[in-house]
N, C-alpha and C. Protein backbone atom coordinates (compact mmCIF):
# COMPACT_ATOMS: atom_id res chain seq x y z
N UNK A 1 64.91 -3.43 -100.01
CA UNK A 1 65.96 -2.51 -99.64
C UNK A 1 67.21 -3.25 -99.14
N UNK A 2 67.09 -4.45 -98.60
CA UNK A 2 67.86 -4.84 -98.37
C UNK A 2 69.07 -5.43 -99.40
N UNK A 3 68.55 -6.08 -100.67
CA UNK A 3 69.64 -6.06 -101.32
C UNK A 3 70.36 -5.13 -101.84
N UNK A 4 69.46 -3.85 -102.24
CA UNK A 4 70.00 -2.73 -102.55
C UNK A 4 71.30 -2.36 -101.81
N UNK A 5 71.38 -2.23 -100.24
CA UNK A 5 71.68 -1.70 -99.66
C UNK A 5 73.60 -2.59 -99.66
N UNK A 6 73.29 -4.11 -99.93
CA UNK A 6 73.96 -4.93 -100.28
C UNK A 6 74.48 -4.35 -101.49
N UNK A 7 74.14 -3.85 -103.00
CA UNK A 7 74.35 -4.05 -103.77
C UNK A 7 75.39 -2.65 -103.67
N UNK A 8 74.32 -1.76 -103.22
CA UNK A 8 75.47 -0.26 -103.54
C UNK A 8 76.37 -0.08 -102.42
N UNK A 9 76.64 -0.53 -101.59
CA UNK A 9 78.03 -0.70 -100.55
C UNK A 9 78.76 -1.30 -101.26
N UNK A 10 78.61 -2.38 -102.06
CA UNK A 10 79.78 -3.12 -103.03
C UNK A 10 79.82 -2.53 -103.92
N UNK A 11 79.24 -1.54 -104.31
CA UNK A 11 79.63 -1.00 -105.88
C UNK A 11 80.57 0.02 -105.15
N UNK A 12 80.29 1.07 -103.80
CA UNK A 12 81.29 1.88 -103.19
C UNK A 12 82.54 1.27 -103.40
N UNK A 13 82.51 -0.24 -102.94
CA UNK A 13 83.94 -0.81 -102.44
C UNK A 13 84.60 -0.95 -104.04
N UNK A 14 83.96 -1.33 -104.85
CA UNK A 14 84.68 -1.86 -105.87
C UNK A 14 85.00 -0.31 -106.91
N UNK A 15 84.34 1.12 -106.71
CA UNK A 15 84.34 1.73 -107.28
C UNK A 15 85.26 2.76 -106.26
N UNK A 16 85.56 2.52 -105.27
CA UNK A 16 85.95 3.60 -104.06
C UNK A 16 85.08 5.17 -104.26
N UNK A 17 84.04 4.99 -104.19
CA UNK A 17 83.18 6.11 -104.17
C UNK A 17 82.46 5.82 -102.34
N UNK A 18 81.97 7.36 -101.74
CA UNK A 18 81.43 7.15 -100.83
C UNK A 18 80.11 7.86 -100.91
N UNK A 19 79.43 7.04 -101.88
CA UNK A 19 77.67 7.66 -102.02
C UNK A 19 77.12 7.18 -100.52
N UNK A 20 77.03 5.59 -100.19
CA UNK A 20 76.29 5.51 -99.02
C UNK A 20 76.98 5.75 -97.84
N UNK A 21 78.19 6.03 -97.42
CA UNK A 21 78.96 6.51 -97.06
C UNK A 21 78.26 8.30 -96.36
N UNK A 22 77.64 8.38 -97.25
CA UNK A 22 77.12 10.45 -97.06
C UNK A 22 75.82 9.69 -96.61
N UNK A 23 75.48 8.68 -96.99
CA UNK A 23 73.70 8.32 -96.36
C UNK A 23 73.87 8.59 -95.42
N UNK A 24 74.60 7.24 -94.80
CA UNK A 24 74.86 6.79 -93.91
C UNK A 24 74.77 8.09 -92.73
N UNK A 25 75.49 8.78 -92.71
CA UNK A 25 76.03 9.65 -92.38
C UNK A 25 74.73 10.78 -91.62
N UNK A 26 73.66 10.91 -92.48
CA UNK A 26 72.91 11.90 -92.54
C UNK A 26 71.21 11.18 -92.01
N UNK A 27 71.42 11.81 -91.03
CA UNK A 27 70.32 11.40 -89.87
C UNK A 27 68.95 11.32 -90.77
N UNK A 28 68.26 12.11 -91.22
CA UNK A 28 67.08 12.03 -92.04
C UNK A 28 67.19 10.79 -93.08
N UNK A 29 68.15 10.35 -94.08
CA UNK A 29 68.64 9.68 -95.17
C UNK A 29 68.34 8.73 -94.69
N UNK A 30 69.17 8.22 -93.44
CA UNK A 30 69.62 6.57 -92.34
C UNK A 30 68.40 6.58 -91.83
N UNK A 31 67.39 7.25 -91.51
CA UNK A 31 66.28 6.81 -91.02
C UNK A 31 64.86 6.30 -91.90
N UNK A 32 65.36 6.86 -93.28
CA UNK A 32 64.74 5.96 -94.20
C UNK A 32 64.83 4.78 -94.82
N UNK A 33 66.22 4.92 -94.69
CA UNK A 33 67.02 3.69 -95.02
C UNK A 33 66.60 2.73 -94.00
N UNK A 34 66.62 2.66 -92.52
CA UNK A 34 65.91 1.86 -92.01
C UNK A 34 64.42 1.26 -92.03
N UNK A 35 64.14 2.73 -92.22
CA UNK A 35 62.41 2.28 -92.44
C UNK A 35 62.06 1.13 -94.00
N UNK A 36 62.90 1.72 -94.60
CA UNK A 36 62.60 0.66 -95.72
C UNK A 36 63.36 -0.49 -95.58
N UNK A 37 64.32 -0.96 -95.11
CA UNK A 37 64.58 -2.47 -94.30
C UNK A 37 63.55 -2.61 -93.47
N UNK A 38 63.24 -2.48 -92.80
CA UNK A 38 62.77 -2.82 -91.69
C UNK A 38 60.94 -3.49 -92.23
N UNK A 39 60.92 -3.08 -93.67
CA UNK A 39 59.62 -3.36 -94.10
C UNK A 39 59.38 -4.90 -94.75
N UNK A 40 60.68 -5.18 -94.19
CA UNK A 40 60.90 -6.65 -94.38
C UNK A 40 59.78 -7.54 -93.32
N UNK A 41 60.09 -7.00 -92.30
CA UNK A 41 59.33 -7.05 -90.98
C UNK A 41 57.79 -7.30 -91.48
N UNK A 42 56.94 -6.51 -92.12
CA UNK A 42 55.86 -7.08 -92.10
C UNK A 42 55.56 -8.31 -92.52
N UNK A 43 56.26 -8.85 -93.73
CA UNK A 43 55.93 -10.61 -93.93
C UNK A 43 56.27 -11.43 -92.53
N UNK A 44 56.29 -11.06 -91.39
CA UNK A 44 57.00 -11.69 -90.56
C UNK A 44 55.93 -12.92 -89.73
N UNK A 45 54.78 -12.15 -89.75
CA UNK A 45 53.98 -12.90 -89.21
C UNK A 45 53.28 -14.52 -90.04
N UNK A 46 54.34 -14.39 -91.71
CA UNK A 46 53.80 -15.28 -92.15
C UNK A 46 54.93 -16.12 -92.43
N UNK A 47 55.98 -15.62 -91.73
CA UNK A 47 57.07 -16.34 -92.01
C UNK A 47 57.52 -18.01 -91.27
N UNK A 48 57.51 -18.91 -91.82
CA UNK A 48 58.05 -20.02 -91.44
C UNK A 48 59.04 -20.58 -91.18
N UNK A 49 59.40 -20.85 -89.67
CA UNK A 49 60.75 -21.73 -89.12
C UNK A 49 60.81 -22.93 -90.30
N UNK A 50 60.68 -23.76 -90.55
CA UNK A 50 60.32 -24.92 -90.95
C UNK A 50 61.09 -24.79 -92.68
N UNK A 51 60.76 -23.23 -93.30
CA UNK A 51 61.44 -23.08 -94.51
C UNK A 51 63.03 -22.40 -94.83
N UNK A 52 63.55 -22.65 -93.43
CA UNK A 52 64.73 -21.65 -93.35
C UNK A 52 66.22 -22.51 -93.88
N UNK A 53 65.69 -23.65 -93.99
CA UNK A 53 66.90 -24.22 -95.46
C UNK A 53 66.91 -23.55 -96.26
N UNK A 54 65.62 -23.45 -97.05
CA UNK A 54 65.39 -22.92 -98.43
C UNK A 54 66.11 -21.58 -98.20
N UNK A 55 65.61 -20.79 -97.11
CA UNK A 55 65.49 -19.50 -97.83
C UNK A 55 67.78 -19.35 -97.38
N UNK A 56 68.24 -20.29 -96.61
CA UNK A 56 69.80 -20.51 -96.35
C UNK A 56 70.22 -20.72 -97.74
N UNK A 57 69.72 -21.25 -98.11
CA UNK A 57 69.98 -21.70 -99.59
C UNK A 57 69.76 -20.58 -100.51
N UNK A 58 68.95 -20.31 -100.70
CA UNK A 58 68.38 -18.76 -101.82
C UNK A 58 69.71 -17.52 -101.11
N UNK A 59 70.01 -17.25 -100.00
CA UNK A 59 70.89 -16.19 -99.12
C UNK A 59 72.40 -16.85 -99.80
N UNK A 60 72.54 -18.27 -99.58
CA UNK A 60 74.23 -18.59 -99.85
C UNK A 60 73.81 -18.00 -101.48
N UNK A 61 73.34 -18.92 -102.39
CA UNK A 61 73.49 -18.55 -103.65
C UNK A 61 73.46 -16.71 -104.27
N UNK A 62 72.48 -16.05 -103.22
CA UNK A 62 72.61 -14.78 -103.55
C UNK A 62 73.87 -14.39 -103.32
N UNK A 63 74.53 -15.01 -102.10
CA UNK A 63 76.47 -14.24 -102.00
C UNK A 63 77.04 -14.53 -102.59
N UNK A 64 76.73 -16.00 -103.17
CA UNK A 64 77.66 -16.04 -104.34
C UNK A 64 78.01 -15.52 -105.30
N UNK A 65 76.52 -15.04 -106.12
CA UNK A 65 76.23 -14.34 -107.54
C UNK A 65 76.57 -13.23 -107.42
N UNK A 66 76.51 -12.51 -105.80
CA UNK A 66 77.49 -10.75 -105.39
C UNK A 66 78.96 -11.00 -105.70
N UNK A 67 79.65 -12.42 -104.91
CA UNK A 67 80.96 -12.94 -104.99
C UNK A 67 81.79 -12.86 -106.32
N UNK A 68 80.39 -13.43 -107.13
CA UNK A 68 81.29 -13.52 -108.37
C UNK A 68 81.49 -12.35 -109.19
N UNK A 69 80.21 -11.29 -109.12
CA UNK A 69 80.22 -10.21 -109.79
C UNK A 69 81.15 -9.46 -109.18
N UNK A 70 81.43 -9.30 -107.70
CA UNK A 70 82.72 -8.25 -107.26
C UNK A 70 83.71 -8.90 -107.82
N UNK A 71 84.24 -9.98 -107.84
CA UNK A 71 85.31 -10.61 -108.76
C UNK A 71 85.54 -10.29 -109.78
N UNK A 72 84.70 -10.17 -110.72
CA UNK A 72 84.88 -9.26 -111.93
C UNK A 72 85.26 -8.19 -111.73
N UNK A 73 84.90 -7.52 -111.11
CA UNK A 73 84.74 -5.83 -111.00
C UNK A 73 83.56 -5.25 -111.02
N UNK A 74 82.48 -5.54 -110.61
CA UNK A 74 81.32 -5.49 -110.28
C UNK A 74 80.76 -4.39 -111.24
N UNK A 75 81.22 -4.46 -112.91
CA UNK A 75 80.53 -3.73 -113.82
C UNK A 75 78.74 -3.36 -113.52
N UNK A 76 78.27 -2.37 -114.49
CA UNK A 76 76.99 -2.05 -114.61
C UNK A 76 76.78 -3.35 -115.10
N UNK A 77 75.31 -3.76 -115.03
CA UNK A 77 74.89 -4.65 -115.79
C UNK A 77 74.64 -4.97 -117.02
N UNK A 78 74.29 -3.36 -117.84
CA UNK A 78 74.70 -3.67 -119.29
C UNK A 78 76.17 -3.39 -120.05
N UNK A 79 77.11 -3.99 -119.04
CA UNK A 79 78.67 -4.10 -119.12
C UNK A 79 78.89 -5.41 -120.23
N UNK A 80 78.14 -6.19 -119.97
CA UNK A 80 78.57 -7.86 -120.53
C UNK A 80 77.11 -8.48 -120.15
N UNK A 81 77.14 -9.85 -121.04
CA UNK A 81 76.23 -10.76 -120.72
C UNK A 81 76.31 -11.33 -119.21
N UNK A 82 77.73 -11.44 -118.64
CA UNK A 82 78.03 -11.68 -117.60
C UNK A 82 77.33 -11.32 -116.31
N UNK A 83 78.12 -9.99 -116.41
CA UNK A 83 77.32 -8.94 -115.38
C UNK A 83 75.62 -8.85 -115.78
N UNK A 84 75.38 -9.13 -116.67
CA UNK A 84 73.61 -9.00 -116.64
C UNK A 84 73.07 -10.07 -116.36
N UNK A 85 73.59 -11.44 -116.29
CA UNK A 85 73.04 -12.30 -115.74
C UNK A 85 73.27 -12.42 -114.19
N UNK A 86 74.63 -12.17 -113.57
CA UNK A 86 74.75 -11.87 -111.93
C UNK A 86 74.03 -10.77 -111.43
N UNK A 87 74.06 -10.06 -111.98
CA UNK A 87 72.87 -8.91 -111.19
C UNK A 87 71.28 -9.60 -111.78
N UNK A 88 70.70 -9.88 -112.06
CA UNK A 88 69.31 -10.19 -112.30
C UNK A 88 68.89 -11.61 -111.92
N UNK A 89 70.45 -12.88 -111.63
CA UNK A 89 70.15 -13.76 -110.75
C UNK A 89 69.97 -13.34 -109.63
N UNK A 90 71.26 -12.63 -108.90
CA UNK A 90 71.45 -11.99 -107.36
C UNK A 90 69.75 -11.49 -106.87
N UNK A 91 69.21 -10.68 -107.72
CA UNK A 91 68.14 -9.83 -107.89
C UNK A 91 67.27 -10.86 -107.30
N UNK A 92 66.88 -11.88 -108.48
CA UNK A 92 65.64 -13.12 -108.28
C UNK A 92 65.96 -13.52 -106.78
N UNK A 93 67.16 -14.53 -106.60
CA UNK A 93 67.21 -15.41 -105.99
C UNK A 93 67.09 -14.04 -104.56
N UNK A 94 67.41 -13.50 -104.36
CA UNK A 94 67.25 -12.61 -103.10
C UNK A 94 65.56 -12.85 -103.16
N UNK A 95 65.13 -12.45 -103.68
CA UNK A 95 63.64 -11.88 -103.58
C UNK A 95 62.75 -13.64 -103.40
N UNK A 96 63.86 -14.80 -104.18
CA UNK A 96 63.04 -16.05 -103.82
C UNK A 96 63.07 -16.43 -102.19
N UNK A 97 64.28 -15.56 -101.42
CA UNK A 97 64.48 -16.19 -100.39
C UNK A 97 63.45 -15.87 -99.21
N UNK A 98 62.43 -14.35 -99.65
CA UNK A 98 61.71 -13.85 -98.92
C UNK A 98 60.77 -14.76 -99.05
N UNK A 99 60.51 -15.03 -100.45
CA UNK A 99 58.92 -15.71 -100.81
C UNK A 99 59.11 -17.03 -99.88
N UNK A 100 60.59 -17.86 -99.99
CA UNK A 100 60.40 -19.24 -99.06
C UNK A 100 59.71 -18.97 -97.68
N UNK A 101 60.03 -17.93 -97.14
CA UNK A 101 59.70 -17.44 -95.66
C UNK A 101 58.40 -17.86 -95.76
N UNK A 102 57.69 -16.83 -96.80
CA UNK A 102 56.43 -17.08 -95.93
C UNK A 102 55.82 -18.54 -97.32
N UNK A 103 56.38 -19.53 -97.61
CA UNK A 103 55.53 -20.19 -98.12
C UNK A 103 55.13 -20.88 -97.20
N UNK A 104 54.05 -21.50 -97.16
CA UNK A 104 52.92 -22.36 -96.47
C UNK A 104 53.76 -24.02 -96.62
N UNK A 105 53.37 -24.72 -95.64
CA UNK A 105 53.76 -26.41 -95.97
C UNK A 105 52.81 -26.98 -96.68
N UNK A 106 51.45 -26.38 -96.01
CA UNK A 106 50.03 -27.02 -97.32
C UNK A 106 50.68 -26.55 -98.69
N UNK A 107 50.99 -25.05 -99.36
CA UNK A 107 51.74 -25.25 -100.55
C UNK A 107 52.76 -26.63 -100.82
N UNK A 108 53.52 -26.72 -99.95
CA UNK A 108 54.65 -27.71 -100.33
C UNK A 108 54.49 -29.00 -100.54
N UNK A 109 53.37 -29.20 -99.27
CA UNK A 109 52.71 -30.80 -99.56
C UNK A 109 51.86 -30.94 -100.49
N UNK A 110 50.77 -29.90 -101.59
CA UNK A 110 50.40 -30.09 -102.79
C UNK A 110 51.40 -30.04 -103.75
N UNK A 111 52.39 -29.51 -103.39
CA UNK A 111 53.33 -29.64 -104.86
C UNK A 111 53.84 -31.13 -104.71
N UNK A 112 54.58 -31.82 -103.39
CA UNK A 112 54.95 -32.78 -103.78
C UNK A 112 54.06 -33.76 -103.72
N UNK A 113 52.76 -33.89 -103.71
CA UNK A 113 51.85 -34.74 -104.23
C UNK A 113 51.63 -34.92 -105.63
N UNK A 114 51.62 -33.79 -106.07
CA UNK A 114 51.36 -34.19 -107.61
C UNK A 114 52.23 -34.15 -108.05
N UNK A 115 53.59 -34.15 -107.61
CA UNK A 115 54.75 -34.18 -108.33
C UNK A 115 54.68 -36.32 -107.96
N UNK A 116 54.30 -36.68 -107.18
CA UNK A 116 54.32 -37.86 -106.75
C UNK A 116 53.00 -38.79 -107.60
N UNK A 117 52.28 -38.35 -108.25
CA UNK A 117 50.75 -39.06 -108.58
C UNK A 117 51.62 -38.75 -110.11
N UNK A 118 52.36 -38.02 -110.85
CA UNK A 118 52.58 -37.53 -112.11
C UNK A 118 53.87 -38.26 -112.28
N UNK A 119 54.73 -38.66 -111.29
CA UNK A 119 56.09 -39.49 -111.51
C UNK A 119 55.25 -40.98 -111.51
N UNK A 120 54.29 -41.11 -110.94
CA UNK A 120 53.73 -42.79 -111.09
C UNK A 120 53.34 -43.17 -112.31
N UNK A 121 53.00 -42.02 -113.33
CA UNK A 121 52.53 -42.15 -114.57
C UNK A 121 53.33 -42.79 -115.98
């Protein structure tokens, strides 16, 4: 929900429409709207200090790929090849930044082991 919530406030701005604007607005609407952010919250307990480059990294690149698509004019996605690749990067890389949270370091230290036993080869 959270990118969503990202995505259609910028389509308001770039379209001057006030859809979330009336959410917003409407006590029952905004309280779902929170509840479904807020369900971010349950990965929390598996979330890692330790991966919060990555997921800084996955967050800058997601503003960017918003950056560039409001620059355009933040077409539908089947507007251009353009716009369908910024909305479905924006899309991924948001959703990679959750997965960094909760990846494990035992994940990280088997990957760069055999990335290390396979470069000796």
């Amino acid at each position: 929900m959270w990118y969503e919530q990202v995505y259609a406030n910028l389509w308001d701005a770039a379209n001057h429409t006030a859809f979330w604007f009336d959410v917003y607005t409407n006590p029952t609407k905004l309280l779902l709207v929170i509840m479904d952010m807020g369900l971010l919250l349950v990965a929390y307990p598996w979330m890692k200090r330790a991966n919060i480059k990555l997921v800084l990294s996955c967050t800058l690149l997601t503003s960017l790929f918003f950056a560039l698509w409001f620059g355009i004019g933040f077409g539908f996605p089947t507007n251009s090849p353009l716009t369908y690749f910024l909305n479905g990067a924006s899309r991924i890389v948001s959703q990679l930044a959750v997965a960094s949270f909760v990846r494990s370091r035992k994940l990280r230290k088997n990957i760069n082991e055999n990335h290390d036993r396979t470069s000796r080869r």
